[in-house]
Protein backbone atom coordinates (compact mmCIF):
# COMPACT_ATOMS: atom_id res chain seq x y z
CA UNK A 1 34.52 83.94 113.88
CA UNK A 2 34.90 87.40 115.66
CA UNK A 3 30.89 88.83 116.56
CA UNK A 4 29.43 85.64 114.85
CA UNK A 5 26.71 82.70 116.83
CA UNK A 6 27.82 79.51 116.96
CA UNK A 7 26.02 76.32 117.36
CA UNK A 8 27.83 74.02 120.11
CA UNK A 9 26.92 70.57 121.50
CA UNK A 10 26.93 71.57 125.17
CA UNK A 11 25.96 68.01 126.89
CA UNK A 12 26.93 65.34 124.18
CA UNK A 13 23.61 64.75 123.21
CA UNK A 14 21.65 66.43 120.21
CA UNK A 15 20.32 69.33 122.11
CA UNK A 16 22.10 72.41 120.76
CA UNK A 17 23.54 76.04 122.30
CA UNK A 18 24.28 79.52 120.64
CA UNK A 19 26.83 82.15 122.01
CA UNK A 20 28.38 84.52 120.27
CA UNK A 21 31.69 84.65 122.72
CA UNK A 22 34.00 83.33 120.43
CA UNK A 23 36.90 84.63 118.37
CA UNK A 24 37.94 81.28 117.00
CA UNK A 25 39.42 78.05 117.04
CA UNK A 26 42.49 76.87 118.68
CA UNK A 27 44.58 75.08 115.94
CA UNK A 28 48.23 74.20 116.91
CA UNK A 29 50.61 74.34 114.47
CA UNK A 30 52.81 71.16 113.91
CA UNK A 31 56.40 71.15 115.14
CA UNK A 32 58.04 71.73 118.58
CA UNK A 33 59.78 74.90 118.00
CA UNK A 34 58.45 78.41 120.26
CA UNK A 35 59.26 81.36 120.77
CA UNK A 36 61.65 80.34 124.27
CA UNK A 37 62.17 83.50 126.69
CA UNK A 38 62.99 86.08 123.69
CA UNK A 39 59.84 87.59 123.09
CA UNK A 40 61.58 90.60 121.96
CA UNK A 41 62.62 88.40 118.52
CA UNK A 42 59.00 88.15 116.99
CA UNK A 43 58.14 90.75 114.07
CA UNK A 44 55.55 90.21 111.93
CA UNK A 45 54.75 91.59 108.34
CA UNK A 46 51.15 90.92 106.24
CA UNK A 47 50.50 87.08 106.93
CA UNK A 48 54.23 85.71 108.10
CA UNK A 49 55.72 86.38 111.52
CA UNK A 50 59.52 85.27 112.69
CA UNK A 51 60.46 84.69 116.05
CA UNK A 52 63.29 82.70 117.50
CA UNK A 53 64.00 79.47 119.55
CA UNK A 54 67.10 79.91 121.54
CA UNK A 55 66.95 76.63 122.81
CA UNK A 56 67.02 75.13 119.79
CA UNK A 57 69.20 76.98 117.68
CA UNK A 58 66.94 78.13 115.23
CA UNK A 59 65.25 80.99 113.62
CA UNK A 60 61.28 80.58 112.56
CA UNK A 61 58.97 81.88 110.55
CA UNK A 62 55.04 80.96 111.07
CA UNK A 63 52.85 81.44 107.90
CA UNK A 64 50.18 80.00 106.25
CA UNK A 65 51.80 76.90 105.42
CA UNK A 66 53.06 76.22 109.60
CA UNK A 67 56.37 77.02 110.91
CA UNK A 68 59.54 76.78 108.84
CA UNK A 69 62.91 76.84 110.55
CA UNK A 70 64.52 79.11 107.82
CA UNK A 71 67.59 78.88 109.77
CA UNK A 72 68.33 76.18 107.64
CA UNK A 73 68.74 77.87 104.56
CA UNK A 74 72.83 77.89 105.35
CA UNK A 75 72.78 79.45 108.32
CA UNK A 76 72.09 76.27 110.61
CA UNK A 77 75.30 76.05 112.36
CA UNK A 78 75.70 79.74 112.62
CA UNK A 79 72.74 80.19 114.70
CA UNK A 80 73.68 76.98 116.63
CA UNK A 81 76.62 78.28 117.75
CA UNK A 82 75.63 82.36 118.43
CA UNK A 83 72.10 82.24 119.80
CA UNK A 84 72.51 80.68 122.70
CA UNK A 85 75.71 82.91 123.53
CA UNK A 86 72.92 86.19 123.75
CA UNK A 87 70.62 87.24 125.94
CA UNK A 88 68.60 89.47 123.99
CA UNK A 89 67.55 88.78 120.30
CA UNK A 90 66.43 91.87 119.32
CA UNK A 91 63.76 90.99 115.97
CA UNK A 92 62.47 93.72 113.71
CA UNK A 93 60.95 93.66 109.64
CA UNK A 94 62.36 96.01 107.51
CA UNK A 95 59.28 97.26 105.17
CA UNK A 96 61.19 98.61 102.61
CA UNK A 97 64.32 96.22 101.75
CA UNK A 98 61.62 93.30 102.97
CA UNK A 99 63.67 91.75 105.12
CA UNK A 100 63.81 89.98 108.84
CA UNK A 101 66.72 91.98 110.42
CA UNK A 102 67.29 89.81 113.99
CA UNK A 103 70.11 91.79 115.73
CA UNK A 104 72.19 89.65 118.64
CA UNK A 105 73.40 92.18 120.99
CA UNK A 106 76.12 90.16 122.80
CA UNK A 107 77.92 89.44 119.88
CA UNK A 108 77.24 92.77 118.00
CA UNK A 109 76.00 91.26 114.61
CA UNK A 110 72.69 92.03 112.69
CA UNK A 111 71.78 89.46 110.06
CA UNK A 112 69.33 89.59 107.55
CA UNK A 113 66.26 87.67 106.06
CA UNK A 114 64.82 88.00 102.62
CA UNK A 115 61.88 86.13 101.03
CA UNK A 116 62.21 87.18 97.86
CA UNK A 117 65.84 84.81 97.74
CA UNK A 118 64.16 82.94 100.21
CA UNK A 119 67.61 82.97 102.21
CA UNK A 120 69.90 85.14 104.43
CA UNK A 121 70.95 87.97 102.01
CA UNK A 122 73.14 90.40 104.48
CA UNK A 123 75.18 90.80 107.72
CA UNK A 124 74.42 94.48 108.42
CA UNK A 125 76.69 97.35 110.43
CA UNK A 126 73.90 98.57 112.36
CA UNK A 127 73.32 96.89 115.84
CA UNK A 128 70.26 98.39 117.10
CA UNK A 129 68.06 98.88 120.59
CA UNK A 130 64.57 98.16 118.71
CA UNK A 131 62.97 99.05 115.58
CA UNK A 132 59.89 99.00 113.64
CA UNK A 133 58.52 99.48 110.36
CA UNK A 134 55.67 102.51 110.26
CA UNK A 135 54.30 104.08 107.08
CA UNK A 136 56.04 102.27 104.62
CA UNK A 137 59.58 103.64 106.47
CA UNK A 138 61.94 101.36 108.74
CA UNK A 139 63.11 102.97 111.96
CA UNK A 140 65.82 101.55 114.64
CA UNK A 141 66.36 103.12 117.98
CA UNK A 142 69.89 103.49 119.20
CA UNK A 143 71.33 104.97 122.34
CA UNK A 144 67.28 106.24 123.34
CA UNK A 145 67.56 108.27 120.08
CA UNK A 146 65.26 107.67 116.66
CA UNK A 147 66.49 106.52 113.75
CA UNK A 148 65.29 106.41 110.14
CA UNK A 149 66.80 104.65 107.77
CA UNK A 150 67.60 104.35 103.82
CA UNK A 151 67.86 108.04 103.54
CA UNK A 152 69.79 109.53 100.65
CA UNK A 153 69.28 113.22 101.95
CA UNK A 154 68.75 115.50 104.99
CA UNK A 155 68.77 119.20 105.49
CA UNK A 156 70.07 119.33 101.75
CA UNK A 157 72.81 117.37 102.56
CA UNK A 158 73.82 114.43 101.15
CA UNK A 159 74.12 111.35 102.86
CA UNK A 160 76.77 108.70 102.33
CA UNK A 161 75.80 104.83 102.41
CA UNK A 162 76.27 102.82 104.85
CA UNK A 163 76.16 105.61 107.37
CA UNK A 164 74.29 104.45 110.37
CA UNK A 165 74.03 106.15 113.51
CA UNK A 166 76.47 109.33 112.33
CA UNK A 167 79.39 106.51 111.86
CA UNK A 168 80.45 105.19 108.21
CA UNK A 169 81.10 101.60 107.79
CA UNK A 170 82.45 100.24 104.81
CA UNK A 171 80.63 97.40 102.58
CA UNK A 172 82.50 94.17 101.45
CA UNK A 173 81.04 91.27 99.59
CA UNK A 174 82.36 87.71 99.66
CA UNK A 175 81.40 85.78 96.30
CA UNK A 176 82.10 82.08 96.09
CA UNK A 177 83.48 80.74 92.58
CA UNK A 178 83.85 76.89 93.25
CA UNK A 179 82.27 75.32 89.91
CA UNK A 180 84.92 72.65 89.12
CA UNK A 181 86.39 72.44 92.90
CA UNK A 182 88.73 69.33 91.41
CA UNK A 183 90.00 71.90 88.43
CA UNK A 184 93.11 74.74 89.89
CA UNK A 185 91.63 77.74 87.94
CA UNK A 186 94.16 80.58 86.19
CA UNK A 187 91.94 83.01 86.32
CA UNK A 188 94.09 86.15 85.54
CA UNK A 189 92.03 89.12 85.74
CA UNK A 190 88.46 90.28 87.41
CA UNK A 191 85.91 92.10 86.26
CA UNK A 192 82.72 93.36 87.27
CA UNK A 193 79.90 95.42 86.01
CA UNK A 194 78.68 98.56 88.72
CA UNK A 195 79.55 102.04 90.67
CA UNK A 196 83.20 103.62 91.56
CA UNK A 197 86.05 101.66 91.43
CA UNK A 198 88.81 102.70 94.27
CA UNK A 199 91.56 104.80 92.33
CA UNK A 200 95.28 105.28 93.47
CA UNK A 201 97.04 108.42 92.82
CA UNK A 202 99.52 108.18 90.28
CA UNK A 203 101.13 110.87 88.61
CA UNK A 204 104.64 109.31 88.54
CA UNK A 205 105.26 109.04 84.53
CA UNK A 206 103.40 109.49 81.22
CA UNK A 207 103.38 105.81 80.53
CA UNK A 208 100.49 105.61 82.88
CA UNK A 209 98.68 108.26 81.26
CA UNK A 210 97.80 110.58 83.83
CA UNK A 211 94.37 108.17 84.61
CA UNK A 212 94.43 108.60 88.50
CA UNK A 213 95.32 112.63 89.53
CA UNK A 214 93.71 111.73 92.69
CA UNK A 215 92.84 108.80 95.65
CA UNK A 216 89.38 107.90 95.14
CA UNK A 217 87.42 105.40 97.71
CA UNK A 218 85.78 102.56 95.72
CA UNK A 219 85.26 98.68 95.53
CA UNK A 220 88.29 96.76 95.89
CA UNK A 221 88.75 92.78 95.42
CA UNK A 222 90.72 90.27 97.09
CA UNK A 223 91.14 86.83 95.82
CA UNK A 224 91.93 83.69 98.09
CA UNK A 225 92.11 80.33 96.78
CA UNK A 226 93.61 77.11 99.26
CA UNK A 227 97.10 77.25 96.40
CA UNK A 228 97.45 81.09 96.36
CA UNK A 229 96.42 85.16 97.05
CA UNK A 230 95.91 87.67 94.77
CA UNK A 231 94.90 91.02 94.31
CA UNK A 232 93.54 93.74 92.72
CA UNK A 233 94.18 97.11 94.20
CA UNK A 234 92.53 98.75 91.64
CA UNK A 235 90.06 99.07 88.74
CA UNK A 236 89.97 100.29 85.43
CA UNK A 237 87.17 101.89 83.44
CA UNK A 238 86.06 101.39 79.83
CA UNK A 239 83.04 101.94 78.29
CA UNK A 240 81.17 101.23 81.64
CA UNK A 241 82.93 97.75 83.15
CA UNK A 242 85.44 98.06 85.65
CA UNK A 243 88.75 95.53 85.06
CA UNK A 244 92.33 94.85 85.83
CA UNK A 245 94.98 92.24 86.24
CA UNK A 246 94.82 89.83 88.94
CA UNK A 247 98.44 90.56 90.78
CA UNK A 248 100.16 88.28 94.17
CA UNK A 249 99.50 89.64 97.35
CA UNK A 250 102.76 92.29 98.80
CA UNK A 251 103.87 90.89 102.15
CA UNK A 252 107.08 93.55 103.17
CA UNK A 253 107.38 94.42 99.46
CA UNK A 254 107.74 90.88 98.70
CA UNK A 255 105.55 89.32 96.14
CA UNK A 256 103.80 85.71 97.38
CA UNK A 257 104.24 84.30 93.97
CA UNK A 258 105.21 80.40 93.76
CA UNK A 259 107.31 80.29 90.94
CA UNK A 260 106.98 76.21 91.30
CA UNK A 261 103.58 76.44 89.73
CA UNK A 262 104.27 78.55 86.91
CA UNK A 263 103.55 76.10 83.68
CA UNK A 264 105.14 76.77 80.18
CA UNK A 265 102.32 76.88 77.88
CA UNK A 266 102.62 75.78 74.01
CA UNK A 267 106.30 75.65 74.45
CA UNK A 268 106.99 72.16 75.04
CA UNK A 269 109.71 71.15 77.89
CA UNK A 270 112.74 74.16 78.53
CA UNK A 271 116.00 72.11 78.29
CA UNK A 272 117.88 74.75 80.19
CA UNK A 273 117.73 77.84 81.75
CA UNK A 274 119.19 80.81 83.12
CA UNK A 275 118.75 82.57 86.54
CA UNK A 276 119.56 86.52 86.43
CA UNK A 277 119.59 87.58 90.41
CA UNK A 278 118.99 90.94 91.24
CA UNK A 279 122.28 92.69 91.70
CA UNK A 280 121.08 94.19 95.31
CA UNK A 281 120.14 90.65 96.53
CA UNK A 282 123.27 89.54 98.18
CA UNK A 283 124.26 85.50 97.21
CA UNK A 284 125.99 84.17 100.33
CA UNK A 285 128.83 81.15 99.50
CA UNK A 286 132.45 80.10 98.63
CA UNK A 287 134.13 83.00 96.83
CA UNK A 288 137.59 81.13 96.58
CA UNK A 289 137.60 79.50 93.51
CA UNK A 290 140.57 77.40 94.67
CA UNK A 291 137.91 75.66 97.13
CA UNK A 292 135.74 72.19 95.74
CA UNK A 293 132.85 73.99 96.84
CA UNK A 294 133.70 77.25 95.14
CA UNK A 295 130.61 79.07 93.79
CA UNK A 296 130.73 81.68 90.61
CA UNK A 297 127.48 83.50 91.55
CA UNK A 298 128.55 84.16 95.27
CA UNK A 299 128.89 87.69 96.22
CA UNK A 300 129.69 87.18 99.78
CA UNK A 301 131.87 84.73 101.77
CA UNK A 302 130.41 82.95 104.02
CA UNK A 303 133.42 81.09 105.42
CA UNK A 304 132.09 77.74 103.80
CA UNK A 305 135.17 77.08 101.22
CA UNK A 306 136.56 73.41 101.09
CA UNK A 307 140.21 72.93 100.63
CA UNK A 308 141.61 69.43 99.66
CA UNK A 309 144.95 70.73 101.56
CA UNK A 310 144.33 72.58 104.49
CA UNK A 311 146.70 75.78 104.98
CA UNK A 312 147.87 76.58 108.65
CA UNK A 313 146.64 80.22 107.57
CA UNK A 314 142.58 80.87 106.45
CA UNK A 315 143.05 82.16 103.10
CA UNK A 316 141.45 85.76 102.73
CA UNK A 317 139.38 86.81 99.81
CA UNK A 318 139.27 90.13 98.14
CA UNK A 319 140.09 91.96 95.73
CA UNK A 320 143.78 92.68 94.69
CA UNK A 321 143.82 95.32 92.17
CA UNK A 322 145.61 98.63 94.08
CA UNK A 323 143.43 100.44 91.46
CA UNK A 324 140.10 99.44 92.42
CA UNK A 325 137.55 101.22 94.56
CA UNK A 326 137.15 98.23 97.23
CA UNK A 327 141.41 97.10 96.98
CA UNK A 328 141.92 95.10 100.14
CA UNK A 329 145.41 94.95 102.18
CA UNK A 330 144.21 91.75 103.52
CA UNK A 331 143.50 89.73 100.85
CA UNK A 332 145.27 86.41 99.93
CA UNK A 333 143.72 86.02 96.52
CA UNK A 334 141.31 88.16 94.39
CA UNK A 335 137.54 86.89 94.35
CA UNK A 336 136.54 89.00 91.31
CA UNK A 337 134.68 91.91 93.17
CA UNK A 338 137.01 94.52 92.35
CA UNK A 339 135.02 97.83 91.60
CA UNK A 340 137.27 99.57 88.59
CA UNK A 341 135.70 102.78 87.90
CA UNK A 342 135.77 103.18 83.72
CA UNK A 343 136.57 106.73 84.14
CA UNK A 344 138.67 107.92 86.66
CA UNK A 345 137.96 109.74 89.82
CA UNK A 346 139.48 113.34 90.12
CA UNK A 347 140.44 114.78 93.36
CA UNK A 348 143.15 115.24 95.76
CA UNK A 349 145.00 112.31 96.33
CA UNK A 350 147.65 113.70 99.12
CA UNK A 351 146.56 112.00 102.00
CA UNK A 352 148.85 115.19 104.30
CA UNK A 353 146.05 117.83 102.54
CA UNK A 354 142.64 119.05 104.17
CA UNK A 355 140.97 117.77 101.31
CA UNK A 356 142.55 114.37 100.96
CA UNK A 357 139.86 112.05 98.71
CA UNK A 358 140.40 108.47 99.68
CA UNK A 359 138.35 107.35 96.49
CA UNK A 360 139.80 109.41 94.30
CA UNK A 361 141.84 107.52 91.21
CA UNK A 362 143.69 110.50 89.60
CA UNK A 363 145.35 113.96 91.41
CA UNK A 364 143.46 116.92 90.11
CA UNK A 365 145.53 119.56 91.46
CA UNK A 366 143.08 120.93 94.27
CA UNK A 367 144.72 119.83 97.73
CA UNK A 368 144.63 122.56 100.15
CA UNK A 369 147.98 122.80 102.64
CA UNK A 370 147.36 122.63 106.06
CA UNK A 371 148.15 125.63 107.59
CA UNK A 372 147.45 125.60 111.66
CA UNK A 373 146.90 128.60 113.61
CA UNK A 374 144.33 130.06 115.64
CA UNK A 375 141.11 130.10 113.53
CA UNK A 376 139.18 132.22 115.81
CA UNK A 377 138.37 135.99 114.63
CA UNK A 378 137.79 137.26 118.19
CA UNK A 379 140.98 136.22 119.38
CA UNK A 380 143.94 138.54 120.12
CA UNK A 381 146.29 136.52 117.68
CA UNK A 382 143.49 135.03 115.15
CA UNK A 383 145.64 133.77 112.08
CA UNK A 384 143.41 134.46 108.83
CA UNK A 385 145.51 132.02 106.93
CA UNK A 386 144.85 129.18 109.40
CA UNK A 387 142.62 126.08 108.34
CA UNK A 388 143.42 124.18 111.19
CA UNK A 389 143.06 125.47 114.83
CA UNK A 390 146.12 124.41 117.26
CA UNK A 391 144.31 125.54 120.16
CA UNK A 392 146.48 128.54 120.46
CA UNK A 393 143.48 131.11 120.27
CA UNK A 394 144.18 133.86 123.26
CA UNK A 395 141.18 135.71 123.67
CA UNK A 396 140.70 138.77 125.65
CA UNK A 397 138.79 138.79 129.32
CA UNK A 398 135.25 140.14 129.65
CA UNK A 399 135.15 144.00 131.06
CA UNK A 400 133.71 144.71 134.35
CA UNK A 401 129.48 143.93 133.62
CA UNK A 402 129.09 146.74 136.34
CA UNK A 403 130.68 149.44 134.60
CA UNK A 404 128.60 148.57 130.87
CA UNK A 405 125.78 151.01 130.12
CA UNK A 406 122.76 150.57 128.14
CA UNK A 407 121.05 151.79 125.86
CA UNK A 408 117.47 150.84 123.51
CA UNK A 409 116.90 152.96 120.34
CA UNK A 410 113.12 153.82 120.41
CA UNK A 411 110.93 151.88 117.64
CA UNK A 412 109.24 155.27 116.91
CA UNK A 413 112.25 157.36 116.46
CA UNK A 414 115.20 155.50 115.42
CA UNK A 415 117.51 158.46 115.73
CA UNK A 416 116.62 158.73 119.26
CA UNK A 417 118.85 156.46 122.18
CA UNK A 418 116.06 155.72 125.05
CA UNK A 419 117.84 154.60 128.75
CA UNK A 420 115.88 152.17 130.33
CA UNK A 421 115.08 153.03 133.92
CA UNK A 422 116.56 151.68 136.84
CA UNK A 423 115.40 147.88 137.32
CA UNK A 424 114.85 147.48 133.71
């Protein structure tokens, strides 16, 4: 009603009055929310403006239909919790993603608005001072400096994503797949449908084919379920979808896999077994088989074995065979670990020789007499035939260092002997 007469009742009775001071009527809008002491939240696009109500909890946008707390699209306990922890809620519209960026500057977090989902689409890595949307372009203001985002180029340079303020942060999406939440899912691989995977090098054998010469950056999943992890490190292309096998997540090299859960599918009920360790996994338990408790797969004692008769002397386990690699003086009875090379080791097997082989099985012939002498060439009685010194080495004193002379052969003329001078 801006620059427009209208007709008032000015005393309560039928008489009438013009004026044309009036800009319109005051309607208030239904609801108790406002704006609280954060003017600095409101920002305002076409017909819909968003603000916030610290006091409250809750995030508000006033449109033609009155004020909607669209903090409750999911986020109502969020913003419960983290707006009253700020002091500043810094608001601003983002023109060209369409979205209501509110930035909390206490807790460093930037959190985003869309009304085309109608929910909160994105927590973003930028944590600006201000910004504003001016010619169809969004702008943020960071350490008193400009900033313009969502561009792909400058100076003829291009510019990564996600690169805000000169620093690159990493994106990460967290998808929620709980249709049947009463069902355990075996879900055994992932895959998706968009840009670079992440690539590993690998170059260690032709069985991989060569696919990965080089590291690449790219997406990369992680899967976490209340039973189990998984992951998968990496993706693999064909004809334009990205897959791979779901694998257990590495803690130390060690896979968390729960065998428990594995299920035998289509092959009824096993009615036995067998269990093949890994021969570098040690098996700790009774290696006397003499004991009750004596067990087969045991690889070390550990001082466990149960004797109906107890002897006054602990027997000793180990293996008995003079041939073996690991023969023991000390054993009382042979626990089976003898090491018996099949072929036999050569070397010299005089233990009086400079080359005595403890592990060797079979005399080759090459032990080396110890001759002892002095071994050292400078010395006055230096033994060439030694291979063991007896300290006897008698070596010659130093000459007078006063009575030595000097001399440096010049680097220009190498024929020529150059004196230093005195001092030098």
């Amino acid at each position: 009603m801006s620059n427009k007469d209208a007709l008032y009742n000015a005393d309560g009775n039928v008489n009438l009055t013009a004026t044309d001071r009036v800009l319109g009527d005051a309607n208030p809008f239904a609801g108790d929310y406002g704006i609280s002491k954060n003017p600095e939240s409101f920002a305002k696009d076409n017909y819909r403006a968003y603000f916030t109500d610290k006091q409250r909890g809750a995030v508000l946008r006033l449109s033609m239909d009155g004020i909607t707390p669209i903090s409750e699209y999911g986020m109502s306990d969020y913003f419960k919790d983290n707006l009253k922890l700020n002091g500043t809620l810094i608001g601003s519209f983002d023109i060209k993603k369409g979205e209501y960026n509110l930035t909390m500057s206490n807790i460093q977090k930037t959190v985003s608005f869309k009304e085309s989902v109608n929910g909160w689409s994105s927590f973003k890595s930028f944590v600006p001072k201000q910004g504003i949307s001016m010619s169809g372009d969004y702008y943020t203001v960071k350490d008193s400096l400009p900033y313009k985002h969502h561009v792909e180029s400058y100076k003829n340079k291009t510019v990564n994503r996600n690169t805000f303020y000169d620093e690159y942060v990493p994106s990460s999406v967290n998808v929620l797949l709980n249709d049947m939440p009463s069902v355990v899912k075996m879900d055994k691989t992932l895959n998706y449908e968009g840009s670079q995977s992440n690539f590993n090098k690998d170059v260690t054998g032709v069985e991989t084919g060569y696919y990965n010469l080089k590291n690449k950056d790219g997406w990369k999943s992680k899967i976490k379920t209340d039973k189990q992890d998984g992951v998968v490190s990496e993706f693999i292309e064909k004809e334009g979808k990205w897959f791979n096998f779901i694998k257990g997540t590495n803690f130390d090299e060690v896979v968390d896999l729960k065998t428990k859960e594995f299920s035998f599918q289509g092959v009824g009920r096993p009615t036995e077994f067998e269990i093949n360790y890994d021969i570098d996994m040690p098996i700790v338990g009774c290696t006397n088989p003499t004991a009750k408790n004596y067990n087969k797969d045991a690889t070390i004692d550990d001082g466990s074995c149960q004797f109906d008769i107890v002897d006054p002397e602990q027997p000793v386990g180990g293996c008995m065979d003079p041939k073996a690699l690991n023969y023991n003086l000390d054993a009382t009875y042979d626990d089976g670990s003898c090491e018996i090379p099949c072929t036999p080791v050569l070397g010299c097997t005089n233990p009086n020789s400079l080359n005595f082989n403890p592990k060797a099985t079979e005399d080759d012939g090459s032990c080396i007499a110890i001759v002892r002498g002095c071994t050292d060439s400078r010395a006055s009685n230096y033994d060439p035939n030694a291979n063991v010194d007896d300290g006897s080495c008698y070596l010659t004193p130093d000459p007078d260092p006063d009575s030595v002379s000097l001399t440096i052969k010049d680097s220009n003329d190498p024929d020529t002997n150059v004196v230093p001078p005195s001092g030098s």
